[in-house]
C-alpha atoms as a PDB file:
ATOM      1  CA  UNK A   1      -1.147 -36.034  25.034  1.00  0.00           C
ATOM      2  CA  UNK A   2      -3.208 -33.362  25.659  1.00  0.00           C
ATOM      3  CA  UNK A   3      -3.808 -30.208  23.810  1.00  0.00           C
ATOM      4  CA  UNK A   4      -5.776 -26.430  24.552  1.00  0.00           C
ATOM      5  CA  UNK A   5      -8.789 -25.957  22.591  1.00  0.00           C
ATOM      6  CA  UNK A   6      -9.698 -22.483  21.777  1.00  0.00           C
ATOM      7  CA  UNK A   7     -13.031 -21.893  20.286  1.00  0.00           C
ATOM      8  CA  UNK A   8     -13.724 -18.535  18.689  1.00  0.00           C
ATOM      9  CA  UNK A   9     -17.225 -17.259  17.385  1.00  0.00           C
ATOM     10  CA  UNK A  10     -16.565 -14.767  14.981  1.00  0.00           C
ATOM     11  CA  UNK A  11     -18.313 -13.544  11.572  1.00  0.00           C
ATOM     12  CA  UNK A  12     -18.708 -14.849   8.033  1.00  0.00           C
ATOM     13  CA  UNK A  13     -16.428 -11.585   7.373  1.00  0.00           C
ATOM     14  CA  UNK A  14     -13.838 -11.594   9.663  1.00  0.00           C
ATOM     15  CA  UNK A  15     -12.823 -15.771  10.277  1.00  0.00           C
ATOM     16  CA  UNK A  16      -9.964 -15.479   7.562  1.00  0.00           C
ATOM     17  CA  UNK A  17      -8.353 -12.522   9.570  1.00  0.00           C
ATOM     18  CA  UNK A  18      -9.170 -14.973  12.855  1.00  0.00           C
ATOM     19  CA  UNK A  19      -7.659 -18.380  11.647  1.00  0.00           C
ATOM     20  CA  UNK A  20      -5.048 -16.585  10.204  1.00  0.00           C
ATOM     21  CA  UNK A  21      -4.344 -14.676  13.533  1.00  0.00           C
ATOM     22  CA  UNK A  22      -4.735 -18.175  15.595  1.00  0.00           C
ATOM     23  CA  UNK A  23      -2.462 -19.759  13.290  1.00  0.00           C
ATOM     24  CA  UNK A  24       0.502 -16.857  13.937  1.00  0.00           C
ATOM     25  CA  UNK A  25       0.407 -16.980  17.254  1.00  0.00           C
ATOM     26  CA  UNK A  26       1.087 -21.022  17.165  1.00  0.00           C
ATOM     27  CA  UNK A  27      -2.146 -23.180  16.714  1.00  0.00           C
ATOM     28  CA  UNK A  28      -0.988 -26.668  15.410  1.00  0.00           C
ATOM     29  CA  UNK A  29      -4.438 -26.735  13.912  1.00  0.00           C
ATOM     30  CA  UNK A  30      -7.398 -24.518  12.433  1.00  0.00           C
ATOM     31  CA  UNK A  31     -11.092 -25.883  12.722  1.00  0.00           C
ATOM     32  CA  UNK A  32     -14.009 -23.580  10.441  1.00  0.00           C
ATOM     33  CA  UNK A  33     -17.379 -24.201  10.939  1.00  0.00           C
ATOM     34  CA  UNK A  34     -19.299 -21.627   8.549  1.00  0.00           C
ATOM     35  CA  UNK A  35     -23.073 -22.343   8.494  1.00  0.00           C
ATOM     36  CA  UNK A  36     -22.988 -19.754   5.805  1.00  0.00           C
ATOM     37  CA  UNK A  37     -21.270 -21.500   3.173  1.00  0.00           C
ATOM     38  CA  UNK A  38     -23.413 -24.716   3.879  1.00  0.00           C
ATOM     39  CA  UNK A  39     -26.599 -22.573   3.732  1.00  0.00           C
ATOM     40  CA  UNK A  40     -24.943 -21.518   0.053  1.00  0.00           C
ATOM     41  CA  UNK A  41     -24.095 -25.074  -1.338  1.00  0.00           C
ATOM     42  CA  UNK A  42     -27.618 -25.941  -0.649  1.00  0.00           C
ATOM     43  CA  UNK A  43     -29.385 -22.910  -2.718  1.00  0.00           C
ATOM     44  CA  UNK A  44     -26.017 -23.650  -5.331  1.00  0.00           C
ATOM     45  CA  UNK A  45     -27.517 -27.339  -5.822  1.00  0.00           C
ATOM     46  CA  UNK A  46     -31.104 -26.643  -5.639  1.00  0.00           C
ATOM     47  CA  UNK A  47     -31.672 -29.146  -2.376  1.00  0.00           C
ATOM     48  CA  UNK A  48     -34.161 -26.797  -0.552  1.00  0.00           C
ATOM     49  CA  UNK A  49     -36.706 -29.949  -0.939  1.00  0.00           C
ATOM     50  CA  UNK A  50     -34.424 -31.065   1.663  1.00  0.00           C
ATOM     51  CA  UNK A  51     -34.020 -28.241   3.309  1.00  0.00           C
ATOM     52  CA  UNK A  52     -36.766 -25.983   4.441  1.00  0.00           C
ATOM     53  CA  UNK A  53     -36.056 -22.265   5.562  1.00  0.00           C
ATOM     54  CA  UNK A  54     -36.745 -22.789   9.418  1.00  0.00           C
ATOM     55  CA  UNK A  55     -33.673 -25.337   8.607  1.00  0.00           C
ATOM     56  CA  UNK A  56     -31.963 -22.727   7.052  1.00  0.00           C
ATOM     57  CA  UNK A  57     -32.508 -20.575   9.526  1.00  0.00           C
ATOM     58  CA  UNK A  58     -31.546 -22.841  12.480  1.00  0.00           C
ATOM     59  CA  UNK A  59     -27.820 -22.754  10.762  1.00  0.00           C
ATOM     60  CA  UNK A  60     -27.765 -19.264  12.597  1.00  0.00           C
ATOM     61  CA  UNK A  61     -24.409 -17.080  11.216  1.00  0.00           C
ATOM     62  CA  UNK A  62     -22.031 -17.272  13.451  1.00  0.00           C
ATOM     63  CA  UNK A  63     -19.046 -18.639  12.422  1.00  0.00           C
ATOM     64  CA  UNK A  64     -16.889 -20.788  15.099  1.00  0.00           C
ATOM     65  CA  UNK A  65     -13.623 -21.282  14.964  1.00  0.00           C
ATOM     66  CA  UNK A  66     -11.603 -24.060  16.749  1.00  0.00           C
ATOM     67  CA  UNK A  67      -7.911 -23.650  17.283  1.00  0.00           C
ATOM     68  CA  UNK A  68      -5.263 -26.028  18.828  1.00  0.00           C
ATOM     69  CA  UNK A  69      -2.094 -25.022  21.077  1.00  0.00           C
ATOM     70  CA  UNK A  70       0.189 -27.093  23.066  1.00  0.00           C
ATOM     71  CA  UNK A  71      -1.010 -28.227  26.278  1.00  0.00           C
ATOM     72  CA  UNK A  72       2.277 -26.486  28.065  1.00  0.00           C
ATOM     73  CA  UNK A  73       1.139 -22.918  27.530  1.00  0.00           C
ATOM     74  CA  UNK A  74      -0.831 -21.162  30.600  1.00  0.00           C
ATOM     75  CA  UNK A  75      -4.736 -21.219  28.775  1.00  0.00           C
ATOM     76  CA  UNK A  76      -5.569 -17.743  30.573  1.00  0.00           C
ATOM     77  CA  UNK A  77      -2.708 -16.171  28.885  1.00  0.00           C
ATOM     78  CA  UNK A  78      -3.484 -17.913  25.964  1.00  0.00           C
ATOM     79  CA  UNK A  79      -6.957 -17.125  26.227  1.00  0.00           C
ATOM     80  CA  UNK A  80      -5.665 -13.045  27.218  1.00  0.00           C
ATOM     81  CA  UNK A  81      -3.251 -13.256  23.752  1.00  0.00           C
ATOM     82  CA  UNK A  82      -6.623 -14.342  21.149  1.00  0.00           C
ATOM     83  CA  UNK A  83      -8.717 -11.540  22.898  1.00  0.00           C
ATOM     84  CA  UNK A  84      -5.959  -8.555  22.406  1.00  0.00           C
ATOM     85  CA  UNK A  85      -5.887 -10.210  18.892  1.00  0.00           C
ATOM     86  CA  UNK A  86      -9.308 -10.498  18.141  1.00  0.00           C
ATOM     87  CA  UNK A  87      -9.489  -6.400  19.916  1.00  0.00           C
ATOM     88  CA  UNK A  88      -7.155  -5.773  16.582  1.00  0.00           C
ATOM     89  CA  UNK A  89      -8.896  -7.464  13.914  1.00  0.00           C
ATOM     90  CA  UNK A  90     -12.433  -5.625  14.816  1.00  0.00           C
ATOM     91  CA  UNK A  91     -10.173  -2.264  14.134  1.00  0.00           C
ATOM     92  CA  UNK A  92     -10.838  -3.277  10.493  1.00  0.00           C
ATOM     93  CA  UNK A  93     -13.409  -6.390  10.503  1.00  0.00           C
ATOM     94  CA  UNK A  94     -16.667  -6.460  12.191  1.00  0.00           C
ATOM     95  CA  UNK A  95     -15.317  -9.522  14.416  1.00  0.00           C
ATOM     96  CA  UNK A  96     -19.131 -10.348  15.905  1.00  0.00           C
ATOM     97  CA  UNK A  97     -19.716 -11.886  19.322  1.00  0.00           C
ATOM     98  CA  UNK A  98     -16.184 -12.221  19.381  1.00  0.00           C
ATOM     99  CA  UNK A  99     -16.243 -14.663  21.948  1.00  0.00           C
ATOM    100  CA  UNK A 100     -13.227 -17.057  23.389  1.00  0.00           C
ATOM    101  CA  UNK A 101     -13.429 -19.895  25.207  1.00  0.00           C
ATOM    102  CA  UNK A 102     -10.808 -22.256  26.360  1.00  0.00           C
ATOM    103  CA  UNK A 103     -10.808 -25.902  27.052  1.00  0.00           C
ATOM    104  CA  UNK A 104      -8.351 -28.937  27.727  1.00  0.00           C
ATOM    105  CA  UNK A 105      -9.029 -31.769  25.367  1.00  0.00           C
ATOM    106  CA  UNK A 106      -6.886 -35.524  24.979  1.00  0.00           C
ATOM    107  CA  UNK A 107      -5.276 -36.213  21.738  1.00  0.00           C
ATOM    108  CA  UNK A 108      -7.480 -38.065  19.585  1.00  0.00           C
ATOM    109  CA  UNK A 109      -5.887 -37.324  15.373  1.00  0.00           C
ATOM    110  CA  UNK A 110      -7.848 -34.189  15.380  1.00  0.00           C
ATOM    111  CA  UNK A 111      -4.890 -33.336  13.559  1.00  0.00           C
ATOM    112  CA  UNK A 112      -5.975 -35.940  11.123  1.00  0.00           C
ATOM    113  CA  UNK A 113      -9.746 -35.746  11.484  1.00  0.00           C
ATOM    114  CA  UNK A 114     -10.021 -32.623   9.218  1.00  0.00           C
ATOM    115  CA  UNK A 115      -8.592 -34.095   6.030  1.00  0.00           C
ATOM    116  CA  UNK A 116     -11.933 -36.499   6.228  1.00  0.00           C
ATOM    117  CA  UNK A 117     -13.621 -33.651   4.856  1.00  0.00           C
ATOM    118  CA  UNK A 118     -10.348 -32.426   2.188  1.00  0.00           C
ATOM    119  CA  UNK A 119     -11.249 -33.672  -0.946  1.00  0.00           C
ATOM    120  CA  UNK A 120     -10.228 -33.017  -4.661  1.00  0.00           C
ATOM    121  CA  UNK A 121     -12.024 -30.264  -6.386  1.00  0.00           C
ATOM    122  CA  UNK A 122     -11.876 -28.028  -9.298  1.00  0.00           C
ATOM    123  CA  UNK A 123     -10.603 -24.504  -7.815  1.00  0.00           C
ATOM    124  CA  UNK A 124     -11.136 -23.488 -11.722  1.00  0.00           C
ATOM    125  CA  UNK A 125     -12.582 -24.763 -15.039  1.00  0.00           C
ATOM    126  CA  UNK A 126      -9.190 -26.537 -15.613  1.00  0.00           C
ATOM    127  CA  UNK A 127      -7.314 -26.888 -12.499  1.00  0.00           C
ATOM    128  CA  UNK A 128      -7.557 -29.259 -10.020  1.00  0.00           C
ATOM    129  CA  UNK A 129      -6.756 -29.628  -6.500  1.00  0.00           C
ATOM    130  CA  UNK A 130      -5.770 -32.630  -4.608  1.00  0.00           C
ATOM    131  CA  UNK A 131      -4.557 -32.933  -1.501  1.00  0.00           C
ATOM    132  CA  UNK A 132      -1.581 -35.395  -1.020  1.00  0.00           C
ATOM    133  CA  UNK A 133      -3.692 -38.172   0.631  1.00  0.00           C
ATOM    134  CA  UNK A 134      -6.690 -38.450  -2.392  1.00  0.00           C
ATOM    135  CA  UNK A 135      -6.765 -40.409  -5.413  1.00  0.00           C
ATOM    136  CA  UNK A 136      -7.457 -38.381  -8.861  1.00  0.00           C
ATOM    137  CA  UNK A 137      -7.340 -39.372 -12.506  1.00  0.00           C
ATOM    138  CA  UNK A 138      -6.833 -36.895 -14.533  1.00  0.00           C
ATOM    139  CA  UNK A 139      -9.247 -35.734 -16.992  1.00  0.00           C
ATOM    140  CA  UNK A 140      -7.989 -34.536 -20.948  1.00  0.00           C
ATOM    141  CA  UNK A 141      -6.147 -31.719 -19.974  1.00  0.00           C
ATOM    142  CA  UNK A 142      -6.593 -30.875 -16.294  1.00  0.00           C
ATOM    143  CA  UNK A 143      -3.938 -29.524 -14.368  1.00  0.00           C
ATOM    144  CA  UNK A 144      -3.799 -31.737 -11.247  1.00  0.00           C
ATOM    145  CA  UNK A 145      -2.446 -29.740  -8.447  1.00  0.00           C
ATOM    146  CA  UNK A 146      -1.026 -31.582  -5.183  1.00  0.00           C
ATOM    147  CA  UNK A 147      -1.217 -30.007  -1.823  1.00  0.00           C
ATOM    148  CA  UNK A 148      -0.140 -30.573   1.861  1.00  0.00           C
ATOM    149  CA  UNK A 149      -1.661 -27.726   3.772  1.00  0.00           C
ATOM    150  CA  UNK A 150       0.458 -28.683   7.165  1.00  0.00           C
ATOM    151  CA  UNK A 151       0.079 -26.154   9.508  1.00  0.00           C
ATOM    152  CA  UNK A 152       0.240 -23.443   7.202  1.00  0.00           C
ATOM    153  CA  UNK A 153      -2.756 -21.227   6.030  1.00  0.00           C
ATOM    154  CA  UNK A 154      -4.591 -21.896   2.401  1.00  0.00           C
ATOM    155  CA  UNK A 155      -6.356 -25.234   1.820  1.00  0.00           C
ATOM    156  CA  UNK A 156      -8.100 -23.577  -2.206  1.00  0.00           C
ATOM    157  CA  UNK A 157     -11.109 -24.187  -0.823  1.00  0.00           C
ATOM    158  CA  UNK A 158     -11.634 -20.295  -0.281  1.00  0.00           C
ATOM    159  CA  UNK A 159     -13.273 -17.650  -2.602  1.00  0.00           C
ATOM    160  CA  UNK A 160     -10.656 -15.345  -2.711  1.00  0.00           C
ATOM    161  CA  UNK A 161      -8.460 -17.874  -3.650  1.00  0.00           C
ATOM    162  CA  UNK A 162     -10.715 -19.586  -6.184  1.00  0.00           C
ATOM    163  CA  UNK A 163     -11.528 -15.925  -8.159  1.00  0.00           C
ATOM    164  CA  UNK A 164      -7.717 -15.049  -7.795  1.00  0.00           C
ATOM    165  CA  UNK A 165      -7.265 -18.725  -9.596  1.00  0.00           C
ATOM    166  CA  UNK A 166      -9.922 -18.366 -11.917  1.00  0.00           C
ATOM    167  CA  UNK A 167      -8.258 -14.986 -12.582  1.00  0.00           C
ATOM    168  CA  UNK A 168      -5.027 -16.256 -13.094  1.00  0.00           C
ATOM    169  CA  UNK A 169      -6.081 -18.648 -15.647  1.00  0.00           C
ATOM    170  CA  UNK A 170      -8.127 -16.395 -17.819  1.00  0.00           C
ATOM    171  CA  UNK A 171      -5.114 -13.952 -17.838  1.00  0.00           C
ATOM    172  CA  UNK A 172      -1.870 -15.160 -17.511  1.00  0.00           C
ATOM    173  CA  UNK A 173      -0.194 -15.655 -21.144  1.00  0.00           C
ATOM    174  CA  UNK A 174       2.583 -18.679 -21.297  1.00  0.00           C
ATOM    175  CA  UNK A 175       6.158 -17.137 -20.288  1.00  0.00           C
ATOM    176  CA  UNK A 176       4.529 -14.510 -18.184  1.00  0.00           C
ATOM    177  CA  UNK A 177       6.434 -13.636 -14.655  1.00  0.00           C
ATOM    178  CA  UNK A 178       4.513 -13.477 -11.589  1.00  0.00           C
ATOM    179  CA  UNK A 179       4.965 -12.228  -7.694  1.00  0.00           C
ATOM    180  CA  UNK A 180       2.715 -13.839  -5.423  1.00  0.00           C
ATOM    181  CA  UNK A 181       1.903 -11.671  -1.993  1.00  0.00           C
ATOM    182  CA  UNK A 182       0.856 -13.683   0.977  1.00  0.00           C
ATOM    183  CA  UNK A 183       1.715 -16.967  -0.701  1.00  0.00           C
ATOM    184  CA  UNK A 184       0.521 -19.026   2.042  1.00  0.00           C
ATOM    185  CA  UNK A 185       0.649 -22.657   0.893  1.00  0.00           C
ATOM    186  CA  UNK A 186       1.609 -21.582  -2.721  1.00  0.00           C
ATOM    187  CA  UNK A 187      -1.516 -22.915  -4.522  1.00  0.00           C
ATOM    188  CA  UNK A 188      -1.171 -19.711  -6.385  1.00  0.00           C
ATOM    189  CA  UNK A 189       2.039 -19.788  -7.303  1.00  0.00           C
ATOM    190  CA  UNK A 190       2.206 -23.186  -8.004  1.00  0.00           C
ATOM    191  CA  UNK A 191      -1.086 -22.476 -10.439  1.00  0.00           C
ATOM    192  CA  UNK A 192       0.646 -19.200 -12.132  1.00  0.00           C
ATOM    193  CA  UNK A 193       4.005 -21.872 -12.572  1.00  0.00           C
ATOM    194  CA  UNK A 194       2.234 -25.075 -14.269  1.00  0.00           C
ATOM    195  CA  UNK A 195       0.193 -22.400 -16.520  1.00  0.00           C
ATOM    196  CA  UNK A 196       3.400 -21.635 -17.821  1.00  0.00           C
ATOM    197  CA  UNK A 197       4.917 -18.984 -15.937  1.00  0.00           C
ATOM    198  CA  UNK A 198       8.485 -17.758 -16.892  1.00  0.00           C
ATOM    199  CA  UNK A 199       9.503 -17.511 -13.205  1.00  0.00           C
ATOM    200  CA  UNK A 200       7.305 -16.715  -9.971  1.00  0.00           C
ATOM    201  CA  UNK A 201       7.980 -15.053  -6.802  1.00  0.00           C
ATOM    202  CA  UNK A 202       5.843 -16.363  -3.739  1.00  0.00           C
ATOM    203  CA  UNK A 203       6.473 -14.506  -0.348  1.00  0.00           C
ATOM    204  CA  UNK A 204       5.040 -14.655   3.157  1.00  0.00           C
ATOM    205  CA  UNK A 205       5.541 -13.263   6.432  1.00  0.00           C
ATOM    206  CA  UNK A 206       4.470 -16.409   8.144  1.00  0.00           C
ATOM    207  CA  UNK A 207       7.822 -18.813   8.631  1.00  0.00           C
ATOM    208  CA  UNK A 208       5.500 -21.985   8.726  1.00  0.00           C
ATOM    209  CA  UNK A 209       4.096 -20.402   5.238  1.00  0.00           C
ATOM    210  CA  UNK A 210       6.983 -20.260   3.616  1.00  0.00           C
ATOM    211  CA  UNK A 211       8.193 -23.713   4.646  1.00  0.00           C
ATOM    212  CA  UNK A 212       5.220 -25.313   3.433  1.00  0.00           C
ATOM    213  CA  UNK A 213       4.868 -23.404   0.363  1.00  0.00           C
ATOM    214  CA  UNK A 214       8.421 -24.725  -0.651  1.00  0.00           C
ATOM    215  CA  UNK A 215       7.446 -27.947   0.249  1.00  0.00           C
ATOM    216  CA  UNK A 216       4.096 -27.927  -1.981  1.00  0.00           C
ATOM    217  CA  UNK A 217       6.288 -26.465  -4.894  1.00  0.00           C
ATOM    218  CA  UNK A 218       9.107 -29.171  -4.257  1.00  0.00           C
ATOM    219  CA  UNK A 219       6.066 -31.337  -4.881  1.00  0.00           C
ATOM    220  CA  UNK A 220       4.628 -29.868  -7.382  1.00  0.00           C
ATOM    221  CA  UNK A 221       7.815 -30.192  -9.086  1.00  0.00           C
ATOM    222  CA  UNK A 222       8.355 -26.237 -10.049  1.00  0.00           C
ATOM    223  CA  UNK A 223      10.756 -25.288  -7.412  1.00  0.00           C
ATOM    224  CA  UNK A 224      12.816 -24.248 -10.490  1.00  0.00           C
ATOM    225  CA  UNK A 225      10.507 -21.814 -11.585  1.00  0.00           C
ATOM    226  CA  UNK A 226       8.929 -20.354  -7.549  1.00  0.00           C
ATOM    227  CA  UNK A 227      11.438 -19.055  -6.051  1.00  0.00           C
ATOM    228  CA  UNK A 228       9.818 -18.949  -2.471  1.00  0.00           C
ATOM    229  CA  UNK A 229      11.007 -16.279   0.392  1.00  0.00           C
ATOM    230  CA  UNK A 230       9.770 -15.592   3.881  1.00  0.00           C
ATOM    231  CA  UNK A 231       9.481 -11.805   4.597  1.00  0.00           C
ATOM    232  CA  UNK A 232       7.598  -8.594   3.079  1.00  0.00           C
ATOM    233  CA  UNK A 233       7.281  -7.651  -0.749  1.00  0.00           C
ATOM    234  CA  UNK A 234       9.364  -4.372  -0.003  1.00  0.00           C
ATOM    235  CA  UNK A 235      12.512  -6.284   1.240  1.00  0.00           C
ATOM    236  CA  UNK A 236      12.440  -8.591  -1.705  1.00  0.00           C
ATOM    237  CA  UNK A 237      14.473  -7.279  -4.605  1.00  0.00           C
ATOM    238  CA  UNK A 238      12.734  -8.531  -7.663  1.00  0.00           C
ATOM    239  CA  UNK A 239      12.306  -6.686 -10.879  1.00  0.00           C
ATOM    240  CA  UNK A 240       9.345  -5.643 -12.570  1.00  0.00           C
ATOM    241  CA  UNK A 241       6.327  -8.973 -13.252  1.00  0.00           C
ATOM    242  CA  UNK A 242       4.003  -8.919 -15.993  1.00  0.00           C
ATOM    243  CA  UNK A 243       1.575 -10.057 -13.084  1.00  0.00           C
ATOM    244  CA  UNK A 244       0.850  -9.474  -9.016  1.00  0.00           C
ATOM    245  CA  UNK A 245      -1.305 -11.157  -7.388  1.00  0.00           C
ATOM    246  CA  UNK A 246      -2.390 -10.792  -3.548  1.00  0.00           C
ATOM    247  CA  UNK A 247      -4.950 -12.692  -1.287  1.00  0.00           C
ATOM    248  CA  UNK A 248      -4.797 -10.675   1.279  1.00  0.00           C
ATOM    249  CA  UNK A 249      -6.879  -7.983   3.607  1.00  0.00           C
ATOM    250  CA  UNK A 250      -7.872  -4.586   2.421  1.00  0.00           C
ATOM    251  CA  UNK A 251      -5.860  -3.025   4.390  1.00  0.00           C
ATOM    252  CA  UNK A 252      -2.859  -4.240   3.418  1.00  0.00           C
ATOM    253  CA  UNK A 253      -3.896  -4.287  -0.101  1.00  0.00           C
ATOM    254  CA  UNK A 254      -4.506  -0.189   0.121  1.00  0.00           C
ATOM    255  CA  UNK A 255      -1.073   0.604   1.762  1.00  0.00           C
ATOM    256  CA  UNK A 256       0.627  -1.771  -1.010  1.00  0.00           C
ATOM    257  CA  UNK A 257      -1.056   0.950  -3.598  1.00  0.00           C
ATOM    258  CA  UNK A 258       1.747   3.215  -3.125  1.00  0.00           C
ATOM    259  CA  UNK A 259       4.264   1.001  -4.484  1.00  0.00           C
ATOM    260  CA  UNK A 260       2.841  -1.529  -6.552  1.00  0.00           C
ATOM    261  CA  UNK A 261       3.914  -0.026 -10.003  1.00  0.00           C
ATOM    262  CA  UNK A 262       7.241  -0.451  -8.223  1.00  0.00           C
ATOM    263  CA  UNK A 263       6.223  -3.989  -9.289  1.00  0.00           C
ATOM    264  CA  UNK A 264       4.517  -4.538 -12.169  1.00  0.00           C
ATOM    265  CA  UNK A 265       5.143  -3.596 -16.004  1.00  0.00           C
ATOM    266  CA  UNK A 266       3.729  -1.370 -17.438  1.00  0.00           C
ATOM    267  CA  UNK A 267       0.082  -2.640 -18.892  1.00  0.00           C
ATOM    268  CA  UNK A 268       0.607  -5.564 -16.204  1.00  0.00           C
ATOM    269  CA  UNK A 269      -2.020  -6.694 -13.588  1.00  0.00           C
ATOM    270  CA  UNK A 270      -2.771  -6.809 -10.109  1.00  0.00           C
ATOM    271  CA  UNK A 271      -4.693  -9.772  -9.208  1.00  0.00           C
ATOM    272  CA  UNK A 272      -6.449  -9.172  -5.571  1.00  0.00           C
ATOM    273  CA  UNK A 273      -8.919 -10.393  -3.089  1.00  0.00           C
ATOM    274  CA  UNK A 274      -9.277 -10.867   0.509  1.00  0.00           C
ATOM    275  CA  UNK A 275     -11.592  -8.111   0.243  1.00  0.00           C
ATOM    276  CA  UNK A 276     -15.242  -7.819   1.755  1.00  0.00           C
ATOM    277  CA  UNK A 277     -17.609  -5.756  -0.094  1.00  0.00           C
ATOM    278  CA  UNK A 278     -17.695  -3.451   1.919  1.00  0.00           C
ATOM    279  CA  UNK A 279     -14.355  -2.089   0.862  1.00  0.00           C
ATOM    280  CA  UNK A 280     -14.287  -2.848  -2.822  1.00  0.00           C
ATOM    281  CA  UNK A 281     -15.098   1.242  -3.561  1.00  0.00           C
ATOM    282  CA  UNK A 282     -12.069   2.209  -1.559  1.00  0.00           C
ATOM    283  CA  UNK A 283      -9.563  -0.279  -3.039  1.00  0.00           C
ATOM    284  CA  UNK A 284     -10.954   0.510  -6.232  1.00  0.00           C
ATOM    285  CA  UNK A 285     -11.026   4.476  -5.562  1.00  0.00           C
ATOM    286  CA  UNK A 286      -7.412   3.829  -4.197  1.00  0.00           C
ATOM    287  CA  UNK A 287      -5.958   2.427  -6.963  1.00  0.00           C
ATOM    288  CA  UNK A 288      -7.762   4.026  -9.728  1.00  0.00           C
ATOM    289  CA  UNK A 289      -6.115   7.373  -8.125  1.00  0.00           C
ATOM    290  CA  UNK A 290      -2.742   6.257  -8.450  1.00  0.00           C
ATOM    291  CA  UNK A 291      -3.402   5.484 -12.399  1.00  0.00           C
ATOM    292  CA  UNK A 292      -4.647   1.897 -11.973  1.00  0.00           C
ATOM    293  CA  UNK A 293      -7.337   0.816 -14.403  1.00  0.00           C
ATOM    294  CA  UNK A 294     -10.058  -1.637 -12.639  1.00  0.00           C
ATOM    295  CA  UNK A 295     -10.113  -4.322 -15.492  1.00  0.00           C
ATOM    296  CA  UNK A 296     -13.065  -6.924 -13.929  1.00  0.00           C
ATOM    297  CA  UNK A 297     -14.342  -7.621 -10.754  1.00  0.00           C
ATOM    298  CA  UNK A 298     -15.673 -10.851  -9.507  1.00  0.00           C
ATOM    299  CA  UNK A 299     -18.044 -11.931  -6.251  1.00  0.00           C
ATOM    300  CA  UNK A 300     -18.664 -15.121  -4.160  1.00  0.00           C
ATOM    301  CA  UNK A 301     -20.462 -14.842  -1.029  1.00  0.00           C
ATOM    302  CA  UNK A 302     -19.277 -11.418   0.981  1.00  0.00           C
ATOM    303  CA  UNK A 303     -15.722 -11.647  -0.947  1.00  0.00           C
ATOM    304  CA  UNK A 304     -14.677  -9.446  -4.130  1.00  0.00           C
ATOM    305  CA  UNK A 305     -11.601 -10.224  -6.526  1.00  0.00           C
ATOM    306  CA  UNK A 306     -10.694  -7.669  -8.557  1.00  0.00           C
ATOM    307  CA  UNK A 307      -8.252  -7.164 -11.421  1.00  0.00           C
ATOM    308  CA  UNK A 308      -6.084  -3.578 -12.096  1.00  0.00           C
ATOM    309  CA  UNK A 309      -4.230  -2.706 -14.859  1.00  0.00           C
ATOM    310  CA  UNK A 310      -1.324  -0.350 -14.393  1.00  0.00           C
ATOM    311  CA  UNK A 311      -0.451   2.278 -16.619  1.00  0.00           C
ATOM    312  CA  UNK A 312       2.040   4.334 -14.806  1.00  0.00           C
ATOM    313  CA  UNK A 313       1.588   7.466 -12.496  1.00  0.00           C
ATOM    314  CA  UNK A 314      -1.238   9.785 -12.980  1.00  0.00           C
END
């Protein structure tokens, strides 16, 4: 079998919004290469003895971004769809060379190649992730966390989703309920639920999202307490959560500030991230406008987390 490789080079700031996009629109498959987070695990572990800057250097920035469609779809039109996409995404996200390039390449487990490279890892001081094929034993009292990504979007490995997890487990109280916005895979939901959530509410817009996430929960073993939907936070009838959390974009995250008390108790918290910094003063002005008080803020790499408590209208 064959497949349609479609390579994007995109920014450090916009390749969530791009993998994201690629996976919509059908990709069985989402390849990142960031030389920017490499270039950061080195200066994290103290290894420039082994890496000079001229190596550093040579890493360049540019992110690239290999997606895989069925070999039965036309590539130019393919190729025409990811462009129009991409066209959107700068509207918001400085996209870079924005490049797309299309190639036909034979089926050798790429599919399978990736999880090479998936291995467990602490997302926070106590929680563990490990991905369905790894071996783990347990430490004291970790919280081991199984996941199948599939096809759908979320592998932990992110920094929004790490300072939304590390988040999570600094604030969340035992019995607490919890909506989860842009659930993805779930490991959010499925975190809020073995910390000892009352009841959690995980929705996506992306169907292969919400199948997956169901599936991680079902394996996970708290599909009795995430109740999982496909579809947008307005259209779900849920009552009031002592906690929201959403890994999403910015933009999204602003327009959801004129109904998010419609959501969360009063002295209850919004979780978010998904945000560069370059936005951080107008989600915070945003929010703080609409009688939101920024709690704490957190940064890792160009990303910002930040947590809101609401007190009711201004």
């Amino acid at each position: 079998m064959k497949w349609i490789e479609i390579t994007v080079t995109t920014t450090e700031e916009a390749w969530d919004a791009v993998s994201e996009m690629l996976m919509s629109i059908g990709a069985g498959g989402v390849a990142v290469d960031d030389p920017n987070e490499i270039k950061r695990e080195i200066l994290k572990s103290n290894s420039l003895d082994y890496a000079d800057d001229k190596f550093l250097e040579s890493l360049g920035q540019d992110v690239v971004i290999k997606a895989y469609f069925s070999d039965e779809l036309n590539p130019e039109e393919l190729k025409q769809l990811v462009k129009e996409k991409l066209n959107y995404i700068s509207g918001f996200l400085n996209v870079g060379k924005g490049t797309v390039e299309t190639t036909r390449i034979n089926d050798q487990d790429w599919s399978e190649n990736w999880k090479k490279y998936y291995k467990p890892f602490h997302i926070t001081k106590r929680v563990v992730i490990k991905p369905t094929w790894e071996n783990y034993q347990k430490v004291n009292d970790e919280i081991v966390i199984e996941i199948d990504p599939g096809m759908a979007f979320g592998t932990g490995t992110h920094e929004t989703t790490s300072m939304c997890a590390k988040f999570l487990e600094k604030y969340m109280k035992e019995g607490d309920t919890v909506i989860d916005v842009g659930s993805g895979t779930g490991i959010l939901s499925i975190i809020a639920a073995r910390l000892g959530a009352k009841k959690v509410v995980a929705l996506d817009i992306d169907n292969v999202a919400f199948r997956v996430s169901r599936e991680n929960c079902i394996l996970n073993h708290v599909n009795d307490v995430v109740e999982v939907h496909e579809g947008v936070l307005k259209d779900i009838i849920v009552e009031k959560s002592d906690i929201v959390v959403a890994n999403i974009i910015a933009d999204v995250i602003i327009d959801l500030s004129n109904s998010m008390e419609n959501y969360i108790k009063n002295n209850g918290l919004f979780i978010t991230s998904g945000i560069i910094k370059e936005r951080k003063d107008q989600v915070i002005k945003t929010y703080t406008q609409k009688g939101f008080i920024c709690e704490e803020m957190a940064e890792d790499g160009e990303w910002v987390a930040i947590v809101f408590r609401c007190q009711g209208s201004l």
